[in-house]
Each structure stands twice: as C-alpha cells, then as structure tokens.
Protein backbone atom coordinates (compact mmCIF):
# COMPACT_ATOMS: atom_id res chain seq x y z
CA UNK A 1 14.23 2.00 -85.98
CA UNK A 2 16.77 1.20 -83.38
CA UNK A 3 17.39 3.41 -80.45
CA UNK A 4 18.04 3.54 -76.85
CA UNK A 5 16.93 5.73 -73.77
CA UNK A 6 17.45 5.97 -70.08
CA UNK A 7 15.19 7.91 -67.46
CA UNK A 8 15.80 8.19 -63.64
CA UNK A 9 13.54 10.06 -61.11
CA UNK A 10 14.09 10.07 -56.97
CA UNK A 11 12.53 10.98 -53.95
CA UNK A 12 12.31 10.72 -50.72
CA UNK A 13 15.12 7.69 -50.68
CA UNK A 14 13.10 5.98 -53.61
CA UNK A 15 14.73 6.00 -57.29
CA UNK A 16 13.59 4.65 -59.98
CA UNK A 17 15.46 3.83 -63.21
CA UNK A 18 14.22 2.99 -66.72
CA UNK A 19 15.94 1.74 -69.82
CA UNK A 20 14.35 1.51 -73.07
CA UNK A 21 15.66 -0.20 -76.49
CA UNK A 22 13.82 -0.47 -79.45
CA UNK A 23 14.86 -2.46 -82.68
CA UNK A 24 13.10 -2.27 -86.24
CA UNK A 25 9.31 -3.87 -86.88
CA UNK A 26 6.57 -2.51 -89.09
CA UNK A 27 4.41 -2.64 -86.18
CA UNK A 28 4.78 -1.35 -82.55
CA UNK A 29 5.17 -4.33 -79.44
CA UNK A 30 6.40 -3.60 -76.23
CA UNK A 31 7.80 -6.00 -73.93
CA UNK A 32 7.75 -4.42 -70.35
CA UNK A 33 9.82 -5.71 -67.61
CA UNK A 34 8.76 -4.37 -63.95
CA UNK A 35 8.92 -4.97 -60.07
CA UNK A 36 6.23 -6.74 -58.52
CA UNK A 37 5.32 -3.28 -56.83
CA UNK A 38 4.67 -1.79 -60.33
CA UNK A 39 3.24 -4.90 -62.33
CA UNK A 40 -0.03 -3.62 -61.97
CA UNK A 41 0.85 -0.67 -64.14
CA UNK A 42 1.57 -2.23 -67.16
CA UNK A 43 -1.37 -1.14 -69.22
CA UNK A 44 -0.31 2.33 -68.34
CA UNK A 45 3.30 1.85 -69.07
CA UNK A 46 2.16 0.46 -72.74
CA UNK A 47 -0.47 3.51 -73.29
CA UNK A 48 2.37 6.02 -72.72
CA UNK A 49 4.20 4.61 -75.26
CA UNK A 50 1.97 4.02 -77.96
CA UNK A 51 1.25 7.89 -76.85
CA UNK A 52 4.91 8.88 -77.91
CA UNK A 53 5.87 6.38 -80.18
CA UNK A 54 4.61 4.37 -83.42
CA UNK A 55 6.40 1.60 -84.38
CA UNK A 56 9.19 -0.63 -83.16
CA UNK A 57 10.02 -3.57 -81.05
CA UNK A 58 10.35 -1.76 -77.63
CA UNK A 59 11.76 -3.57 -74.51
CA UNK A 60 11.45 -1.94 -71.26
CA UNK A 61 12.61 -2.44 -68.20
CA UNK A 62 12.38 -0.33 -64.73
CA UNK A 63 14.12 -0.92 -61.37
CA UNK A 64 12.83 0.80 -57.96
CA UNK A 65 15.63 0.89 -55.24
CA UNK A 66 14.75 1.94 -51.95
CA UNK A 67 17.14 3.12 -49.00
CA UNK A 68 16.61 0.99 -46.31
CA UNK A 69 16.42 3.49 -43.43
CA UNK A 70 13.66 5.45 -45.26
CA UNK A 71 11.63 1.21 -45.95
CA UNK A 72 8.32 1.84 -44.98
CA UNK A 73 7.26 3.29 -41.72
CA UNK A 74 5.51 1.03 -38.77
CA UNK A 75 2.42 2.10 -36.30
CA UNK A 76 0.65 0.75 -33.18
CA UNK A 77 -2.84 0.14 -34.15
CA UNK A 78 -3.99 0.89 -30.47
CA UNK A 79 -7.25 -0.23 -31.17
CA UNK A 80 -6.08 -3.51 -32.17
CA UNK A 81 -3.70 -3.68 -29.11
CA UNK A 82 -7.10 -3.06 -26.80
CA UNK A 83 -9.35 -5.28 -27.89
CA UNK A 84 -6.53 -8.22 -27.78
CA UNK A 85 -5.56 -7.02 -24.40
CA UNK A 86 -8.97 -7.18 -22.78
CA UNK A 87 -9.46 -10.69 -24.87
CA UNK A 88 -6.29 -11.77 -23.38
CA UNK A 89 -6.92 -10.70 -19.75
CA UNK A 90 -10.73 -12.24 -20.20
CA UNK A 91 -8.97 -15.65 -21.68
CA UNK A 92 -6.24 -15.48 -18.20
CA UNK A 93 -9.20 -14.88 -15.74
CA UNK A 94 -11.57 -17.98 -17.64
CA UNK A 95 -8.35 -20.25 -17.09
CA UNK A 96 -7.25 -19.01 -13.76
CA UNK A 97 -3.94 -17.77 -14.61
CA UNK A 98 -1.48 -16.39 -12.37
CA UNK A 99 1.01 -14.91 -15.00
CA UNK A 100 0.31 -11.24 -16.51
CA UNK A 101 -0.55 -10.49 -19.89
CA UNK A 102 3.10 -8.78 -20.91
CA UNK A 103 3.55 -6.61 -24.08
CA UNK A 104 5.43 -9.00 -25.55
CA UNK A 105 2.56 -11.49 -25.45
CA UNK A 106 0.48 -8.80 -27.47
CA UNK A 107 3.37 -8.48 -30.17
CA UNK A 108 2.68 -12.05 -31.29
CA UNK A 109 -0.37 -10.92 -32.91
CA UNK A 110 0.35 -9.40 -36.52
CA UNK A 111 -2.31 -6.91 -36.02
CA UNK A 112 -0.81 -4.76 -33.23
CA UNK A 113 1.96 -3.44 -35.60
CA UNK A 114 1.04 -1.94 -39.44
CA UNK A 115 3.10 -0.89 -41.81
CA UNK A 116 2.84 2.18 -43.62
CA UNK A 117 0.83 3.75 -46.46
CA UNK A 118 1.39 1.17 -48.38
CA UNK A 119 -0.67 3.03 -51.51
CA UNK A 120 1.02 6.08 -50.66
CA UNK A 121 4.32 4.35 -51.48
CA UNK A 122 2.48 2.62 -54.90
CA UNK A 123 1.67 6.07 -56.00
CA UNK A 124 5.25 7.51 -54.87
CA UNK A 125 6.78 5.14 -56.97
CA UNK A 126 4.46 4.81 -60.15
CA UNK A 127 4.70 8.70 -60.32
CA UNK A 128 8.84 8.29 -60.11
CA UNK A 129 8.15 5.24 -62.34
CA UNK A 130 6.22 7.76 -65.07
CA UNK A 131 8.76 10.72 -64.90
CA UNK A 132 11.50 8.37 -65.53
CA UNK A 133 9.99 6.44 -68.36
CA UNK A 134 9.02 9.66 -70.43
CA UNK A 135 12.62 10.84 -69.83
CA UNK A 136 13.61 7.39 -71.24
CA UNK A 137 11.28 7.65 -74.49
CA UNK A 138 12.58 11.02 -74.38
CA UNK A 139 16.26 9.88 -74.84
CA UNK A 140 15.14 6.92 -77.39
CA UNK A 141 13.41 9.46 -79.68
CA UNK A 142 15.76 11.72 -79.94
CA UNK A 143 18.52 9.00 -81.01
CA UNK A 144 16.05 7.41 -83.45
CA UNK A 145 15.57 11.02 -85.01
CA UNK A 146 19.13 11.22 -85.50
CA UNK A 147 19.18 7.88 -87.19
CA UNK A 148 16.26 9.08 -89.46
CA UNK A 149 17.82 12.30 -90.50
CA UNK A 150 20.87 9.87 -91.79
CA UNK A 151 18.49 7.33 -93.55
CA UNK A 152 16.56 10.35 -94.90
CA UNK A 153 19.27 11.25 -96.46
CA UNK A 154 20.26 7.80 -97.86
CA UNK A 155 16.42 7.51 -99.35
CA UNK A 156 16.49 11.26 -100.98
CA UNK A 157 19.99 10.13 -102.63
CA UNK A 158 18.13 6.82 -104.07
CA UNK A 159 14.96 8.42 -105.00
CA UNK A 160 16.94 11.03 -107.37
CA UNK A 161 19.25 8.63 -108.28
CA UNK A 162 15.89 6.80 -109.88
CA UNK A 163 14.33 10.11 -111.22
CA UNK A 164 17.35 10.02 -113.40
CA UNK A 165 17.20 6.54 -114.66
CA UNK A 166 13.59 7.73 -115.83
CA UNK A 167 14.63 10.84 -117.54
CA UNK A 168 16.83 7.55 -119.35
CA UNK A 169 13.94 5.86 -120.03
CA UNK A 170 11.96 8.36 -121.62
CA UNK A 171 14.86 9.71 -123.91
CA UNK A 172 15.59 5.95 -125.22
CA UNK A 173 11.48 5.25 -125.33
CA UNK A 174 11.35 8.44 -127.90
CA UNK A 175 13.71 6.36 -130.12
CA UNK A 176 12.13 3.24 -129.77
CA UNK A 177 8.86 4.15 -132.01
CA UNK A 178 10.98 5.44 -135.03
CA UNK A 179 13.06 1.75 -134.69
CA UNK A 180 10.18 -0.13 -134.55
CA UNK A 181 8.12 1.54 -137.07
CA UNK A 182 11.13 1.01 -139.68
CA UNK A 183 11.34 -2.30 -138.38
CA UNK A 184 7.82 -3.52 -139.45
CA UNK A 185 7.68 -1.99 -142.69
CA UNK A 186 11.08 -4.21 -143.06
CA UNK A 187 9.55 -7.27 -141.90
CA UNK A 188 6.39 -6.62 -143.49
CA UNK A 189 8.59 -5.89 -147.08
CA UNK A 190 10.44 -9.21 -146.96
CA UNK A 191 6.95 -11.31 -146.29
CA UNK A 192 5.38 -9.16 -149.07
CA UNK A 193 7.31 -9.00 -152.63
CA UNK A 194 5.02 -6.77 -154.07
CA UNK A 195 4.31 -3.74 -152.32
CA UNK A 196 1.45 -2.75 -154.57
CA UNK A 197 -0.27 -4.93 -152.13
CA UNK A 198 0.41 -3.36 -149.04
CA UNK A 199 -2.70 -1.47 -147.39
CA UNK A 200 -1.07 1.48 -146.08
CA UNK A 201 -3.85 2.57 -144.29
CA UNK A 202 -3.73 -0.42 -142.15
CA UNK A 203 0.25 -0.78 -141.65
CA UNK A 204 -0.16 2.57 -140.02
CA UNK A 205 -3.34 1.72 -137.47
CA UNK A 206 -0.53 -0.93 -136.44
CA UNK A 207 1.98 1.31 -135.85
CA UNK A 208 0.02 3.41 -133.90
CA UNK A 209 -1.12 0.45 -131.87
CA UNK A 210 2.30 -0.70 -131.79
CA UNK A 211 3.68 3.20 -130.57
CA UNK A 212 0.71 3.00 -127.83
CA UNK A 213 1.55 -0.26 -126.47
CA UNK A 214 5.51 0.86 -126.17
CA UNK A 215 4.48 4.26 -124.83
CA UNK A 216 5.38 4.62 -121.48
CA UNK A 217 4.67 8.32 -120.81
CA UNK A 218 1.41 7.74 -118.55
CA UNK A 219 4.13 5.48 -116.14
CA UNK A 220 6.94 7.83 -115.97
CA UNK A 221 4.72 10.79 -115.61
CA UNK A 222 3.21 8.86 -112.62
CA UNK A 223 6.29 7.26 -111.35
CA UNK A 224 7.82 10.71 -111.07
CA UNK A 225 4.73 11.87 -109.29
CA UNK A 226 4.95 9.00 -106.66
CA UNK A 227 8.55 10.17 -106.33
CA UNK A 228 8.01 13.85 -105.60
CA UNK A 229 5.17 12.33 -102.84
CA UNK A 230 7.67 10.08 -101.37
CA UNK A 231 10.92 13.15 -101.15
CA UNK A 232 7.49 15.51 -99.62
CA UNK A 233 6.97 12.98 -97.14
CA UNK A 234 10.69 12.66 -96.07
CA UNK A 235 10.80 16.34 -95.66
CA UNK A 236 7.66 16.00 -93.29
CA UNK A 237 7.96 16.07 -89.45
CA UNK A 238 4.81 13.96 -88.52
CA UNK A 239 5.19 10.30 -88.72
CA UNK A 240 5.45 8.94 -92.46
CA UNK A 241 6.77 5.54 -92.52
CA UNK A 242 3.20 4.16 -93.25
CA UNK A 243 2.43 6.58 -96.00
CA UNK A 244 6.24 5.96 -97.74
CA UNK A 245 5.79 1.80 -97.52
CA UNK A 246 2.01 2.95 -99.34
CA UNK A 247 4.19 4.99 -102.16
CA UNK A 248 6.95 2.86 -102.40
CA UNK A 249 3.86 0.15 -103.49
CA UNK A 250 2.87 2.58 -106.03
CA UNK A 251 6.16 3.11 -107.39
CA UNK A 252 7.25 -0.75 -107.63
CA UNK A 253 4.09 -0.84 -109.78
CA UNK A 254 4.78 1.29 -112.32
CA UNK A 255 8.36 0.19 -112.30
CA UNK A 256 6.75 -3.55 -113.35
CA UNK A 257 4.93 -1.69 -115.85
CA UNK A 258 7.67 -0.04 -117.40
CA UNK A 259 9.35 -3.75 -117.24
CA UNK A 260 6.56 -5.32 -119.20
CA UNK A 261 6.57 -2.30 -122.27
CA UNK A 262 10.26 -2.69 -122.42
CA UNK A 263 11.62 -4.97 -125.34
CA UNK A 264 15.11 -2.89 -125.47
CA UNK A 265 17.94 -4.20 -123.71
CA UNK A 266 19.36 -0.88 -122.57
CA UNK A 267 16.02 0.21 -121.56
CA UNK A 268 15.33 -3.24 -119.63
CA UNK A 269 19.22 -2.87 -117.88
CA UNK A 270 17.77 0.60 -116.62
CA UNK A 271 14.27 -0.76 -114.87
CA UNK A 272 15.98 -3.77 -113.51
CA UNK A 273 18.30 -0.88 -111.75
CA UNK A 274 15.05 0.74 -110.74
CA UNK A 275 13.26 -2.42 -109.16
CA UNK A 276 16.81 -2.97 -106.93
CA UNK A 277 16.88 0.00 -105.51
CA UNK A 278 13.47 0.29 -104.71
CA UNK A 279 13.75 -2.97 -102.73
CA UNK A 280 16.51 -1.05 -100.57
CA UNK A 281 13.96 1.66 -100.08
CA UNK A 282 11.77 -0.42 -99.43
CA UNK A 283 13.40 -2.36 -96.87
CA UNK A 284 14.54 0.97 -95.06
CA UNK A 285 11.55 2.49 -95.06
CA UNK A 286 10.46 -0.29 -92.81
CA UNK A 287 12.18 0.88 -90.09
CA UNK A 288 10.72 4.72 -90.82
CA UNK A 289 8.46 5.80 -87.83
C-alpha cells in the first residue's frame, strides 16, 4: 500500500529528519538511505520496521544536521602533551639545539588535541535518529490506514456484488435439472421409436447422475462461506492481507468449478462476471497489509 511519513527529533543543536515512502509489494523490502555517522545502524533501522510494518516497498532516508558552533568539542590530552614535551626537549639536548621547544612545535602532533565523545555524539544522534523514524512510520501508517478503509470499502462492495451473482446462479441451476431431464427423454425418444423399449429404471439412474454432475450446491454453499471469511477479515484490525490473498485462492476455485458444471449461457455470462471481479480483488488485496 502506498503511503508517506515524516519524523524529526532535535537536541542539543543536532536534528535529525526522516522521510519514509512505501509503494505496493506482496512482500516487505526496505531500502535505507543514511549518513555515514548512522550506517552502522542499519540492521536496527530495518528491525524497527519490520516491528511496525508488514508489507511494502519502503524507502527510507534520514538526514542529521548539526549547528556548527555546537560541532564537537576539543581537549588537551595533557598527558600526551608531556610525554612529547620531555621527548622533544631530550631530542634538542641529543642534537645540541639552541632553539626552545615552543607550543606551537607540540601542536604539530595530532595527539595533543582530541575531539570529543565521539560515541556520545553516535548515541545522541541514533537516539534522535530512532524517535524520528517511529514518528515517520507513525505518519506512513496512519495514511496507509486511510487508504485501506477506502479499498475496504471498494472490496466489501465487490464481494456482495458477487454474493448476488450466486444467489443468480443457484435460482437458474434449480431450472436447469427440469430442462435437462425433459431434454434427454426427447433425445432419447427420437433415437428410440418404440418406447416399449425404454428401461425406465435406467433413464432415471442417468438423470440423477446427470442432476449430480450439474449440481452446484456444495460450490455456492462454499463460495458463500469463503465470502463471509473474506468481509470477517476486512472488518478485522490485525493484519489480513495474507489471509484475504489465501481466500481469494479459495474462492477463484470454486468460481472455476462453477465454470466447468455450467453448460447454460446465462449461467456461464454470470461466472465469467464472477472470475473478473475476483481478479480486481485479487489484485487489490495485494496491496492489503
């Protein structure tokens, strides 16, 4: 399902900004995009969202801006500074130099001056980094739900719309036996001149066989069942869209089942109906978390 959401989070002169979008796909991918201070946290960016969300082509992608007055603080590491001063002043006495050791002689050695905590600030900003994203699923979800209650609707429509082309079914499949059993003995009476001959007893075992073969109770009966399972799981407010593509399967079988007892023309109009619109639900229900 397609959706979009946007997260921000700041502190202490760092903000952090996330955007996600999602488009349709039966399964769930994410495609993060994130600063070289954060690329270490992908796996935890990716379990947060399978946490809050199922399925979908998500991309992601989070910015960190950082004032520059608040960049990262420097120290003296004194320590450092010692031990390079006495190596220094040992190195000028070995060569018999005249000149001082000066501070800025010291300063050409990287070690004298640190930055800051550099994994406080990777923990400052994955924490801004997590409050933002969640905001951001936040966001996508709730326009995704607002597509789904619209395409909920759309499915419910189609799904009734099909429980009345069965009620059509059944009431022209309770004509159908009567036709066909007149039919036969019609048939049979212009093969057979004499009807003395006829066995009776075993032109009706044939129409029975022939009514059971163009029964289709047993498929409508089921059919309508899958339905009701399908509308239940609309109504439902966990995730479904796995369990609908599973009925939807069920139904698109019995619909082929009702295709292969049909030899009326009215009857065959109606299932062909049936079999488009469940490839509409179908494809929509693809795109059902």
């Amino acid at each position: 399902m397609t959706g979009y959401g946007q997260g921000e989070s700041a502190k202490a002169g760092v903000a952090v900004s996330v955007e996600v979008r999602s488009v349709n796909n039966r399964h769930l991918e994410v495609s993060p995009r994130l600063p070289r201070s954060l690329a270490q946290r992908e796996k935890e960016i990716k379990d947060i969202i399978r946490s809050l969300v199922g399925r979908g082509s998500l991309s992601v992608s989070v910015k960190v801006e950082k004032k520059e007055e608040t960049g990262a603080a420097l120290r003296i590491n004194k320590e450092a500074a010692k031990h390079l001063y006495k190596m220094l002043q040992d190195l000028r006495s070995t060569l018999k130099m005249k000149d001082e050791v000066r501070i800025e002689h010291l300063l050409h050695f990287s070690e004298i001056i640190e930055g800051g905590d550099e994994n406080g600030d990777d923990e400052r900003e994955w924490t801004l980094a997590e409050q933002a994203l969640r905001k951001a699923i936040k966001g996508l979800n709730e326009m995704r739900a607002r597509e789904g209650k619209e395409l909920s609707k759309d499915l419910k429509a189609r799904v009734e719309g099909m429980n009345r082309s069965l009620d059509e079914v059944e009431r022209l499949s309770a004509l159908r036996v009567p036709e066909e059993r007149q039919r036969l003995f019609d048939r049979v009476g212009q093969l057979v001149s004499d009807q003395r001959v006829l066995d009776q007893n075993r032109l009706e075992l044939e129409i029975a066989l022939l009514a059971e073969r163009l029964d289709v109770t047993e498929e409508l009966v089921r059919f309508r069942s899958h339905n009701k399972m399908f509308l239940g799981a609309l109504a439902d407010k966990e995730p479904a869209g796995r369990r609908l593509n599973f009925i939807v399967q069920e139904m698109n079988r019995e619909a082929n089942t009702l295709g292969s007892k049909s030899n009326d023309a009215s009857m065959t109009k109606i299932v062909v109906a049936i079999k488009e619109e469940l490839e509409k639900v179908r494809e929509q229900v693809q795109n059902i978390e």
